[in-house]
Protein backbone atom coordinates (compact mmCIF):
# COMPACT_ATOMS: atom_id res chain seq x y z
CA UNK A 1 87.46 86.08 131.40
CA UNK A 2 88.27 85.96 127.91
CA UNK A 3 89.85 89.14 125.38
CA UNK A 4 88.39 88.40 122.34
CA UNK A 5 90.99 90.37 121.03
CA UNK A 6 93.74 88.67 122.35
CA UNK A 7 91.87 85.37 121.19
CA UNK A 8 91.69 86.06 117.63
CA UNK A 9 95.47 86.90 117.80
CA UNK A 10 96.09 83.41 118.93
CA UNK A 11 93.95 81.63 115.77
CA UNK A 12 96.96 80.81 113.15
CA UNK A 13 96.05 82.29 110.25
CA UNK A 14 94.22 80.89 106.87
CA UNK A 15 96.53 78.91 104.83
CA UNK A 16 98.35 80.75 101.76
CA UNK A 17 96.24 81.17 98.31
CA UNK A 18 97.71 80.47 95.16
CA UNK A 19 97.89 84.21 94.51
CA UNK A 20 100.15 84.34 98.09
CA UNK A 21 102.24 82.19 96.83
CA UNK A 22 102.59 83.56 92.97
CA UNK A 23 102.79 87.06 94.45
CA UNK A 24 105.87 85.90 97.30
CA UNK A 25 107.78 84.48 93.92
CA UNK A 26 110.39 87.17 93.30
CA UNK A 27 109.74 88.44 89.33
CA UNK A 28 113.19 89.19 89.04
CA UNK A 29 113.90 85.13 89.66
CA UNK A 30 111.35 84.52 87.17
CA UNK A 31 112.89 86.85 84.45
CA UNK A 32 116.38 85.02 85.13
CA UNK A 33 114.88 81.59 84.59
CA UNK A 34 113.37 82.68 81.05
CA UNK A 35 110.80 85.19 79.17
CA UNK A 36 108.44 82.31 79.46
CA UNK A 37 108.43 81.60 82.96
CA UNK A 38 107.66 85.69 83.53
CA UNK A 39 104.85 85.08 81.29
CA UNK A 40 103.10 82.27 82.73
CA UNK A 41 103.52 84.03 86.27
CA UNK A 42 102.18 87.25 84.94
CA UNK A 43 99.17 85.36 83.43
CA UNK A 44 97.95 83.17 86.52
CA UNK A 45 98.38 86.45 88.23
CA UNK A 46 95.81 88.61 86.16
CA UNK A 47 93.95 85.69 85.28
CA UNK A 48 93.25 85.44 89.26
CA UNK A 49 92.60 89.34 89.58
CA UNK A 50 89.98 89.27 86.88
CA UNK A 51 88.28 85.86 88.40
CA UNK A 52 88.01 87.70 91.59
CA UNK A 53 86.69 90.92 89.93
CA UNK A 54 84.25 89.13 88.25
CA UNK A 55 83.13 87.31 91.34
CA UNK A 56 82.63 90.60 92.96
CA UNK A 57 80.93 92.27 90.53
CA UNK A 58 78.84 89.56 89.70
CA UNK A 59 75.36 90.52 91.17
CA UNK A 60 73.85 88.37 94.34
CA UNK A 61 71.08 85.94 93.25
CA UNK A 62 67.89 87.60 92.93
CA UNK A 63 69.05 91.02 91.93
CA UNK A 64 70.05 92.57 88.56
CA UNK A 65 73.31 93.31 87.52
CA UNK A 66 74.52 96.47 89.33
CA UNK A 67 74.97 98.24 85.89
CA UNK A 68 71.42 97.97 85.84
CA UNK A 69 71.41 101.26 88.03
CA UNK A 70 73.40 103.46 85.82
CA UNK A 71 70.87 102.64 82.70
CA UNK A 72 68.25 105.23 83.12
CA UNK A 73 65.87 106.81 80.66
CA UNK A 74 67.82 109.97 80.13
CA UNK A 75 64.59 111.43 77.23
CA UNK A 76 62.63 112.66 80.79
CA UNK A 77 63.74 114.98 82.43
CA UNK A 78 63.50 114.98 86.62
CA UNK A 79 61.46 117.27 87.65
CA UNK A 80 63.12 118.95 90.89
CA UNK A 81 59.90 120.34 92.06
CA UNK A 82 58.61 117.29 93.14
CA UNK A 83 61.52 116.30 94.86
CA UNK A 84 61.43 119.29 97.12
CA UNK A 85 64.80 120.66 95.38
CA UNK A 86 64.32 123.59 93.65
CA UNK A 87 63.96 126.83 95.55
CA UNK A 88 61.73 129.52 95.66
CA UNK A 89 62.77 132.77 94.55
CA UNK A 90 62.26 136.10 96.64
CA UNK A 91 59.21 137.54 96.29
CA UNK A 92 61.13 140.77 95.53
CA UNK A 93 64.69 141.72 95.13
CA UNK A 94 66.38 143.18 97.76
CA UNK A 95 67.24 146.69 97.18
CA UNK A 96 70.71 147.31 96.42
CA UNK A 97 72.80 149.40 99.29
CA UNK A 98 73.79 152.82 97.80
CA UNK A 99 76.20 155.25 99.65
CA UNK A 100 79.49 155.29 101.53
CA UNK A 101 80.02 153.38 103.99
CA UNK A 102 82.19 154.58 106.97
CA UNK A 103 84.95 153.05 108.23
């Protein structure tokens, strides 16, 4: 019998990425060694953050762009009636309660 729980616990895990290793390098270090250093460690940082943004926003093959959904031909307007949203109003209006009410 097998816990494939306990299993996956047991699997050592992935080696480090470049970015685990730029991001366990103490900044304060970096700032001692020079202005320059900080620099070039701040770069490859964002530099990696905006590769992997890219990558994930990038749209799968065979598929537009996902800003494709947000450009929409905003001259019609929707018509709500044929989507079953817009609600029919009361045949007629309900008479308005006049009097005291006791308490």
């Amino acid at each position: 019998m097998s816990n494939d729980l306990l299993d996956a616990l047991a699997k050592p895990p992935p080696p480090p990425s470049e970015l685990d290793e730029l991001m366990n390098r103490n900044p304060l270090d970096l700032i001692r060694e020079g202005e320059a250093a900080y620099r070039a460690w701040t770069d490859k940082v964002v530099a990696i953050q905006r590769a992997s943004r890219a990558k994930r926003e990038a749209a799968p093959k065979g598929r537009g762009k996902r800003t494709d959904l947000s450009e929409h031909d905003n001259s019609k307007p929707i018509d709500l009636a044929a989507l079953g949203l817009v609600k029919t109003a009361p045949a007629t209006p309900p008479k308005p309660q006049v009097g005291f009410r006791r308490m």
